[in-house]
N, C-alpha and C. Protein backbone atom coordinates (compact mmCIF):
# COMPACT_ATOMS: atom_id res chain seq x y z
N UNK A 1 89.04 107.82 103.09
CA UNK A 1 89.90 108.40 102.07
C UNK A 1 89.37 108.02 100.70
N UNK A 2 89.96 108.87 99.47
CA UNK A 2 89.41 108.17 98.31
C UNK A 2 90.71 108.14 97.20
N UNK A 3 90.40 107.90 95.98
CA UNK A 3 91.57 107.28 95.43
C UNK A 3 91.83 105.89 95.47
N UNK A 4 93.36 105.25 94.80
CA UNK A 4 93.65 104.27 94.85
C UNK A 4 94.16 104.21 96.20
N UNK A 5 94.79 103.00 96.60
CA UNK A 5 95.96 102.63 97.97
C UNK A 5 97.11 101.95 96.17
N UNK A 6 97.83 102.48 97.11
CA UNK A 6 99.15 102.32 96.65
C UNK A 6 99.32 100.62 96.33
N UNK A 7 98.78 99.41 97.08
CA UNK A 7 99.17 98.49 97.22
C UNK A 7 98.22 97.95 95.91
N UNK A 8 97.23 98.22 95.92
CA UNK A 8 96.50 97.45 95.06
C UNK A 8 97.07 97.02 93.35
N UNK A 9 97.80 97.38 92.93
CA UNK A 9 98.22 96.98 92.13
C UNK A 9 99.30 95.83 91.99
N UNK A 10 100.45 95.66 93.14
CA UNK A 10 101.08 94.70 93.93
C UNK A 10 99.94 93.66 94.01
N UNK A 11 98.77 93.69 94.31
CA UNK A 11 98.31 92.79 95.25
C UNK A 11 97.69 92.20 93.64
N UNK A 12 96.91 92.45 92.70
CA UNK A 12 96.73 92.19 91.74
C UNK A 12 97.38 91.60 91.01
N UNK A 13 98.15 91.72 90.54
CA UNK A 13 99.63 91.55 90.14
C UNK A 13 100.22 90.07 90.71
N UNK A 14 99.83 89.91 92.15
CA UNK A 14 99.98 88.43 92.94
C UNK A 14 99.30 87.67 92.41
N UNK A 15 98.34 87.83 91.67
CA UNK A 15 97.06 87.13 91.34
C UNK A 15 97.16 86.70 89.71
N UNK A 16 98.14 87.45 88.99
CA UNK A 16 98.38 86.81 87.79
C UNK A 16 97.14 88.05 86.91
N UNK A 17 96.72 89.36 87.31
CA UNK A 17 96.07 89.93 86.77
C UNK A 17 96.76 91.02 86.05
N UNK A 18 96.65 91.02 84.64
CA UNK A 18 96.84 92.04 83.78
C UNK A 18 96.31 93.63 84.35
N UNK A 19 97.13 94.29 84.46
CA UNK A 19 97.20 95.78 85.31
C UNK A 19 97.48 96.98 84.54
N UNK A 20 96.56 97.86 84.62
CA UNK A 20 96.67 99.27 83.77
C UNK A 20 95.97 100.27 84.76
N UNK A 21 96.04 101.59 85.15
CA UNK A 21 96.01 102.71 85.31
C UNK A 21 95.79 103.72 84.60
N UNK A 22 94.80 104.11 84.80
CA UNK A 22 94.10 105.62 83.87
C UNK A 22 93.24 105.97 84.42
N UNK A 23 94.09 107.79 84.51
CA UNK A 23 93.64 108.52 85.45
C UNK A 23 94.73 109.16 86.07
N UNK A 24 95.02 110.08 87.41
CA UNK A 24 95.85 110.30 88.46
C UNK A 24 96.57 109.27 89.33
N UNK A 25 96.86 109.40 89.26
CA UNK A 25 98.27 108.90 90.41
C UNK A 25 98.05 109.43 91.58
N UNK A 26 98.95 110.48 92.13
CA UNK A 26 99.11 111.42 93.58
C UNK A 26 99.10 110.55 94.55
N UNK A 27 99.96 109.75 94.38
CA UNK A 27 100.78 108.63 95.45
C UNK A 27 102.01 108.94 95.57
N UNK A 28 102.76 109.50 94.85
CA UNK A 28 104.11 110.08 94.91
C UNK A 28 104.81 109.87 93.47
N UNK A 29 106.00 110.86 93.42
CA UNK A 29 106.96 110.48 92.24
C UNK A 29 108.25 110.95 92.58
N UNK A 30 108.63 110.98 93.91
CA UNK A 30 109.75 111.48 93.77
C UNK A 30 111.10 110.31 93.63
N UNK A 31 110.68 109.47 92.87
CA UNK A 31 111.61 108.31 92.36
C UNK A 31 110.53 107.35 91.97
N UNK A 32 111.30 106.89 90.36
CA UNK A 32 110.43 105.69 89.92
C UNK A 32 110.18 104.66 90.58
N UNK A 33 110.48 104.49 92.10
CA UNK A 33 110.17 103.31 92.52
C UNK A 33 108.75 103.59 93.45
N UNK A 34 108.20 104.72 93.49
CA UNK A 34 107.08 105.11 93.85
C UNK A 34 105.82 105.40 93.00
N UNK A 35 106.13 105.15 91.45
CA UNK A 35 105.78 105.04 90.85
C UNK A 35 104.10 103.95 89.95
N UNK A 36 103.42 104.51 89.39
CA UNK A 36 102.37 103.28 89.11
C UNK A 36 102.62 101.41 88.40
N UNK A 37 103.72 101.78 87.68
CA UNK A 37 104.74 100.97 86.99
C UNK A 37 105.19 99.90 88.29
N UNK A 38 106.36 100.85 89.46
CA UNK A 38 106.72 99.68 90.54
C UNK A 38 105.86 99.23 91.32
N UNK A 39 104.74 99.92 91.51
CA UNK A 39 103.58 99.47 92.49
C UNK A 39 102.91 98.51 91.94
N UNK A 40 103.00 97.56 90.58
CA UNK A 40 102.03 96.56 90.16
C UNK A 40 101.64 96.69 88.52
N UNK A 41 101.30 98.29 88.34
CA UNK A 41 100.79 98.35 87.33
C UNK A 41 101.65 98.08 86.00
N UNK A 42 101.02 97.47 84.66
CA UNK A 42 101.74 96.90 83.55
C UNK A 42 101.86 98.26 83.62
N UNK A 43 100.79 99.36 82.98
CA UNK A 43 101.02 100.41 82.62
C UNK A 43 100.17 101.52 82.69
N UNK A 44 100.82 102.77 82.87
CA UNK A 44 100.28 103.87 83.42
C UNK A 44 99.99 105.04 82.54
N UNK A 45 98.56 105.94 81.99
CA UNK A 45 98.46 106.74 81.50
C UNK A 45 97.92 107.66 82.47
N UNK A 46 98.56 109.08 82.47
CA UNK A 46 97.38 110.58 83.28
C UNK A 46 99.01 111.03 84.01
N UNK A 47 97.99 111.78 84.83
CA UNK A 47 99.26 112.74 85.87
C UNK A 47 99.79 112.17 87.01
N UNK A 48 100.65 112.32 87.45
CA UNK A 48 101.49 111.92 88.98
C UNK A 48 100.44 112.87 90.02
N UNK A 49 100.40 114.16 89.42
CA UNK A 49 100.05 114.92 90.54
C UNK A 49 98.79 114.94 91.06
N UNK A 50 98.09 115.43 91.60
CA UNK A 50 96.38 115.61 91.69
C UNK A 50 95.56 116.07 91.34
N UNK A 51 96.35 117.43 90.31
CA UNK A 51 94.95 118.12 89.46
C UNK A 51 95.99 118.87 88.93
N UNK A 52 95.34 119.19 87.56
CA UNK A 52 95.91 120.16 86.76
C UNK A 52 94.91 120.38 85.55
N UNK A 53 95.18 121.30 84.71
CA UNK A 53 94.56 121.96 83.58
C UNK A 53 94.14 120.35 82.90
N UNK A 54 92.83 121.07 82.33
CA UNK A 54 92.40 119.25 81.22
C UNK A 54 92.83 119.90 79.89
N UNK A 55 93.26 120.78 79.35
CA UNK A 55 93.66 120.62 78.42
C UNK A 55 94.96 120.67 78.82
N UNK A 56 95.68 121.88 79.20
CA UNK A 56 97.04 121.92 79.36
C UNK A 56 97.92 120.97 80.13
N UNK A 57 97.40 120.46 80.44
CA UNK A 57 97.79 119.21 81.09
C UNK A 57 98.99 119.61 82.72
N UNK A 58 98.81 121.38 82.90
CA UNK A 58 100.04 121.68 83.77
C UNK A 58 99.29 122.07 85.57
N UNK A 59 100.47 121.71 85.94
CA UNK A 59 99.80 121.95 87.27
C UNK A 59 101.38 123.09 88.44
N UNK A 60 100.92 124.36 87.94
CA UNK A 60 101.57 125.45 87.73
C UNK A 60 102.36 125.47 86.46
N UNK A 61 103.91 125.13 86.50
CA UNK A 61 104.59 125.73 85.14
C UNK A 61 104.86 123.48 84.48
N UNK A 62 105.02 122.81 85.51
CA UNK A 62 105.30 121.80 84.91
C UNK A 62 104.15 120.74 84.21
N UNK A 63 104.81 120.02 83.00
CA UNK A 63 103.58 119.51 82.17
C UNK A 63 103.84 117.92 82.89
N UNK A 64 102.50 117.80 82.60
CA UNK A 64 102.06 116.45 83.64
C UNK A 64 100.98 115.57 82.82
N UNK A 65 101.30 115.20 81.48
CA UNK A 65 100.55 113.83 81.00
C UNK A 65 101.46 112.88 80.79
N UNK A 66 101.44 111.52 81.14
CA UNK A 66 103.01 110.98 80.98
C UNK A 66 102.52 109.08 80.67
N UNK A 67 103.37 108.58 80.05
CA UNK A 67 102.57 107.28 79.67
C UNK A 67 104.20 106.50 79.99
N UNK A 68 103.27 105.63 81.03
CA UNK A 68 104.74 104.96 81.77
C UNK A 68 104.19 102.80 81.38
N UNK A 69 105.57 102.18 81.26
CA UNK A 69 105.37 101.10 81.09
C UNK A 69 106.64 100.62 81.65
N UNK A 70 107.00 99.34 81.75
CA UNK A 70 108.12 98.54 82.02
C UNK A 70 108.40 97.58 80.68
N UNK A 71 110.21 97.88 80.49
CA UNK A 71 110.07 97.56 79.01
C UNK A 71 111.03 95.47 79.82
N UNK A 72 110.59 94.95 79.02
CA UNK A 72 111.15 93.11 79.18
C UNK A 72 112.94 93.36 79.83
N UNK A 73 113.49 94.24 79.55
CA UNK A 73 114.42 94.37 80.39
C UNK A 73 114.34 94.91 81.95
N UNK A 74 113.46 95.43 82.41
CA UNK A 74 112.92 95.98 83.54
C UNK A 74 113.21 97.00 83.66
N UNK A 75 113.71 98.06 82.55
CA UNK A 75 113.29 99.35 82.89
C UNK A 75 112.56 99.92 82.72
N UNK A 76 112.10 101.20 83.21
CA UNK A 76 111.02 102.06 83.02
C UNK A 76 110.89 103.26 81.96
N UNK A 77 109.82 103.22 81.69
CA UNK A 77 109.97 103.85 80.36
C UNK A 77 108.64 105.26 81.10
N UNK A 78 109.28 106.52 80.84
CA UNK A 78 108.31 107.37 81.39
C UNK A 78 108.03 108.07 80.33
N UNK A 79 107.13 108.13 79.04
CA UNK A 79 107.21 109.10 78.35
C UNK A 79 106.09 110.39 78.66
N UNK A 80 106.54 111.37 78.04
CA UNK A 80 106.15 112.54 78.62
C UNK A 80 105.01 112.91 77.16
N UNK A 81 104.15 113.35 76.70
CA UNK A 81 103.27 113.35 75.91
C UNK A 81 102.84 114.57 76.13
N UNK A 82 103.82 115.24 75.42
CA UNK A 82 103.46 116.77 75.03
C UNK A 82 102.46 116.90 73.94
N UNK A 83 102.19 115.84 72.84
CA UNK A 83 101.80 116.06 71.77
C UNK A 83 100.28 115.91 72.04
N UNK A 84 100.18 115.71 73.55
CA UNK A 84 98.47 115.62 74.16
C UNK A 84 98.17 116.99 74.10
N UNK A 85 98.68 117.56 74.47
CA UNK A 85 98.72 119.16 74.84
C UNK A 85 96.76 120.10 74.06
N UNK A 86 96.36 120.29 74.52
CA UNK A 86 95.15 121.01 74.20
C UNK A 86 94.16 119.49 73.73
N UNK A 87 94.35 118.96 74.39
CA UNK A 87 93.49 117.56 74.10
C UNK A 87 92.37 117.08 75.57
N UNK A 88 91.57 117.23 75.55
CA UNK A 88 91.07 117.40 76.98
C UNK A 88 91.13 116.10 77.89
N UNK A 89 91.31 115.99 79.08
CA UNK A 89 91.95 114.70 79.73
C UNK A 89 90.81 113.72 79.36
N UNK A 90 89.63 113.72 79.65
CA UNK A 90 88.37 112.84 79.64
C UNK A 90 88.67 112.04 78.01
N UNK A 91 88.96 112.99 76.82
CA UNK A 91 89.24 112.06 75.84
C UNK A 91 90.11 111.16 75.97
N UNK A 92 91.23 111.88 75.81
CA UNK A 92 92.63 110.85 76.76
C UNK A 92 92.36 109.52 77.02
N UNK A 93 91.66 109.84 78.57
CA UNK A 93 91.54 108.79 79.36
C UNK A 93 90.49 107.71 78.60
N UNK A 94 89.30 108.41 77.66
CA UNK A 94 88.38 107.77 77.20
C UNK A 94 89.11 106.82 76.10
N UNK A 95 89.83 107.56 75.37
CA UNK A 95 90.21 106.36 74.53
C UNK A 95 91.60 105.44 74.52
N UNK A 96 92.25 105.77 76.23
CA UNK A 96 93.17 104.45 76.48
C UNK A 96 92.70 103.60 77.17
N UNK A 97 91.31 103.59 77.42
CA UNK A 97 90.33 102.79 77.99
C UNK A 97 89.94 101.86 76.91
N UNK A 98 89.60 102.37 75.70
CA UNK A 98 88.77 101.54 75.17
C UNK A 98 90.15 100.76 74.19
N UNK A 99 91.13 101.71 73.77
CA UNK A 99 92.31 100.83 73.55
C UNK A 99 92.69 99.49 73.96
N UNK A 100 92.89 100.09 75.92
CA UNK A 100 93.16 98.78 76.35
C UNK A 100 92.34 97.59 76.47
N UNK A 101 91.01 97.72 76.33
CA UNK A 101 89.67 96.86 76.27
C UNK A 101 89.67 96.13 74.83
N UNK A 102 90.21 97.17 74.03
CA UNK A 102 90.25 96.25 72.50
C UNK A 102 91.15 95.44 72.08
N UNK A 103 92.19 95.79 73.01
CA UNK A 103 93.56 94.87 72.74
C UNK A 103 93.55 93.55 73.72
N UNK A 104 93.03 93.55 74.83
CA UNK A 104 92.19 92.80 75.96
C UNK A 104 91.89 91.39 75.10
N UNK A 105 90.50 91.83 74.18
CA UNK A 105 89.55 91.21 73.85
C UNK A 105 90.35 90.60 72.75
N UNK A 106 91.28 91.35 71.94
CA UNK A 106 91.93 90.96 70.17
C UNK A 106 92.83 89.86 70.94
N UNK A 107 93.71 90.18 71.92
CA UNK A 107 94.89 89.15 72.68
C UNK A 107 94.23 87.69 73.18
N UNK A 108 93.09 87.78 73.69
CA UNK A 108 92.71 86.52 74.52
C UNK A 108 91.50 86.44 74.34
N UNK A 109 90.66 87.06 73.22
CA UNK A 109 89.52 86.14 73.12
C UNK A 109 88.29 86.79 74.07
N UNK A 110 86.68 86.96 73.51
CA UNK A 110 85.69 87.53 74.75
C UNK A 110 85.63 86.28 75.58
N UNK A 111 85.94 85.36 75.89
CA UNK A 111 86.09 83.91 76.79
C UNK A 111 87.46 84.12 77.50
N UNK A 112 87.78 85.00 77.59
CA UNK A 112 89.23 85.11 78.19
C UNK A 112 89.16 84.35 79.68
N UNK A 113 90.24 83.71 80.16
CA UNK A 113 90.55 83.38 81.35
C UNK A 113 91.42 84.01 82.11
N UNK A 114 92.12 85.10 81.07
CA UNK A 114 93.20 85.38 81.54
C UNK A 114 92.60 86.86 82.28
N UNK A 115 92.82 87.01 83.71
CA UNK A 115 92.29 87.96 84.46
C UNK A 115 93.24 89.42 84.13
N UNK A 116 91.78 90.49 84.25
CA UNK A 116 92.25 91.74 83.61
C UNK A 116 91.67 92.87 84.80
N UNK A 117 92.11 93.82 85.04
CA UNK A 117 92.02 95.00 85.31
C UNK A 117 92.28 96.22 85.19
N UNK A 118 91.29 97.07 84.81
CA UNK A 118 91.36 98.30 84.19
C UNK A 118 90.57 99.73 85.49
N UNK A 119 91.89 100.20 85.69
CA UNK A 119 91.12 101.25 87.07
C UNK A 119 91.35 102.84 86.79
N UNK A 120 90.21 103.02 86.62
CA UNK A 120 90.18 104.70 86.05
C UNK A 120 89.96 105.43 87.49
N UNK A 121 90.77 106.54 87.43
CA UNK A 121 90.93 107.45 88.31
C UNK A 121 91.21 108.73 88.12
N UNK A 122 90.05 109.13 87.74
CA UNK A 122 89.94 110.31 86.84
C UNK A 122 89.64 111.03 87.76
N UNK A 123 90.31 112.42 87.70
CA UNK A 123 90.75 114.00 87.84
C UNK A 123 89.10 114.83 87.59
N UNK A 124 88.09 114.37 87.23
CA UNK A 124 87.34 115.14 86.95
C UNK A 124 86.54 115.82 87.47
N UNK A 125 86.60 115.95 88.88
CA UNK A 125 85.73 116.59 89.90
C UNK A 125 87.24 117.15 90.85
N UNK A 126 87.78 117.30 89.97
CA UNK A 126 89.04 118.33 91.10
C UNK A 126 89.56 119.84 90.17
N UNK A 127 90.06 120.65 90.71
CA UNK A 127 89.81 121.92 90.30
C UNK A 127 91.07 121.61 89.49
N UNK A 128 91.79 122.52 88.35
CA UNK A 128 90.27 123.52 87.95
C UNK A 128 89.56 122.70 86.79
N UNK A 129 88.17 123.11 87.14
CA UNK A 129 87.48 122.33 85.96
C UNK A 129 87.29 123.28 84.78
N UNK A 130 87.26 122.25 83.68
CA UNK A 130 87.32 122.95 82.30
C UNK A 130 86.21 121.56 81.59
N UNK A 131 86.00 122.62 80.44
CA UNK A 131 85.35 121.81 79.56
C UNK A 131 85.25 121.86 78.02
N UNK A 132 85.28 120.71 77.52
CA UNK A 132 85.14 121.24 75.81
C UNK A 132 84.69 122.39 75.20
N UNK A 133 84.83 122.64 74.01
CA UNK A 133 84.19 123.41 73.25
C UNK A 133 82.72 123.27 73.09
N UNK A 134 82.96 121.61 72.74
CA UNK A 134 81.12 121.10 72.00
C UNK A 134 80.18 121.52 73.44
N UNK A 135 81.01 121.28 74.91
CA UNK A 135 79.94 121.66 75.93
C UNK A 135 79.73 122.84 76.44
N UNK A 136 80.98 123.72 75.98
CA UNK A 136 80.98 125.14 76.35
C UNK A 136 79.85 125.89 75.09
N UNK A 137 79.33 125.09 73.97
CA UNK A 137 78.56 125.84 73.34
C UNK A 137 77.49 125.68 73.48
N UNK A 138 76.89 125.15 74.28
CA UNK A 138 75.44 124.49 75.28
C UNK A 138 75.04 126.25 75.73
N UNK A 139 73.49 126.43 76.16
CA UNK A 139 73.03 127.16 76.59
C UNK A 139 73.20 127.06 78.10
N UNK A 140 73.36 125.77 78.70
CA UNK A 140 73.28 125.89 80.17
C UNK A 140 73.88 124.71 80.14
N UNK A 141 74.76 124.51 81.04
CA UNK A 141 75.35 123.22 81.55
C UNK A 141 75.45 123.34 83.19
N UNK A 142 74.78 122.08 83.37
CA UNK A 142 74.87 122.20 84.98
C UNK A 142 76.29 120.80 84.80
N UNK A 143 76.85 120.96 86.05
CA UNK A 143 78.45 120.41 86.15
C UNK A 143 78.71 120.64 87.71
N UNK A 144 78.65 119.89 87.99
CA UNK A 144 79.12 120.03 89.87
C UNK A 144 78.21 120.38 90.43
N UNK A 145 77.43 120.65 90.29
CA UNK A 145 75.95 121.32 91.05
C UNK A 145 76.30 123.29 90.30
N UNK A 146 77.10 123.19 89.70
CA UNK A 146 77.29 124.69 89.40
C UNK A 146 76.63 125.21 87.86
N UNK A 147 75.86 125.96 87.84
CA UNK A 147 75.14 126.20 86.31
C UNK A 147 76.14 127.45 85.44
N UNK A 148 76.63 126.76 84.47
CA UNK A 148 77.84 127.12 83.49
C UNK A 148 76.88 127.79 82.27
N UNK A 149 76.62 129.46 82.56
CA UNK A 149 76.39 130.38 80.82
C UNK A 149 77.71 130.64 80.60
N UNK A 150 77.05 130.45 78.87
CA UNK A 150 77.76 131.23 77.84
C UNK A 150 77.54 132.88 77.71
């Protein structure tokens, strides 16, 4: 199989390791307790589902970019991030990566002890694929083994 397992974030989490998610989910959502948030993770950026538009972020009519955390009272906070909307996922994901890497390093120091994990699970080899502008104005782009004219 590929993807995460559901547990690994639980199991991390046992270990005293700082936990984030970016990327897909498609472990389930039909209640926050199935969620990336109850499974371990501090916090969760990308879709629940398994594929959808990289810009539109929809997978048929419903929108699916969503930035989930657990707030010191223990609830869950799911926000929905419409304002991503025509923003292509790979940026997204690219720069809550390097976010969380900079806040990582500013919080505890490049000597950190304090154990971190950052697990990208990116959507980008699942249909439908799309691509920027800057690469859609290329003469030839090969992408999946598939050769993309303008």
């Amino acid at each position: 199989s590929s993807g995460i397992n559901a547990e690994y974030g639980d199991m991390l989490k046992k270990h005293q390791y700082k936990t984030h998610l970016v990327g897909k989910w498609h472990l389930g959502m039909s209640s926050p307790d199935y969620t990336p948030v109850s499974r371990g993770f501090d916090t969760f950026l990308g879709m629940y589902l398994g594929s959808g538009d990289y810009f539109k972020h929809q997978n048929g009519k419903g929108f699916d970019m969503r930035f989930n955390y657990r707030q010191e009272n223990g609830v869950i906070v799911d926000k929905i991030l419409r304002n991503y909307a025509q923003i292509h996922s790979t940026e997204i994901y690219t720069n809550r990566t390097i976010d969380l890497l900079e806040q990582h390093v500013g919080q505890y120091g490049t000597e950190s002890e304090e154990p971190f994990v950052y697990i990208p699970v990116l959507p980008n080899t699942t249909w439908p694929i799309s691509s920027s502008q800057q690469i859609q104005r290329q003469p030839t782009r090969i992408f999946s083994g598939q050769n993309w004219h303008n």
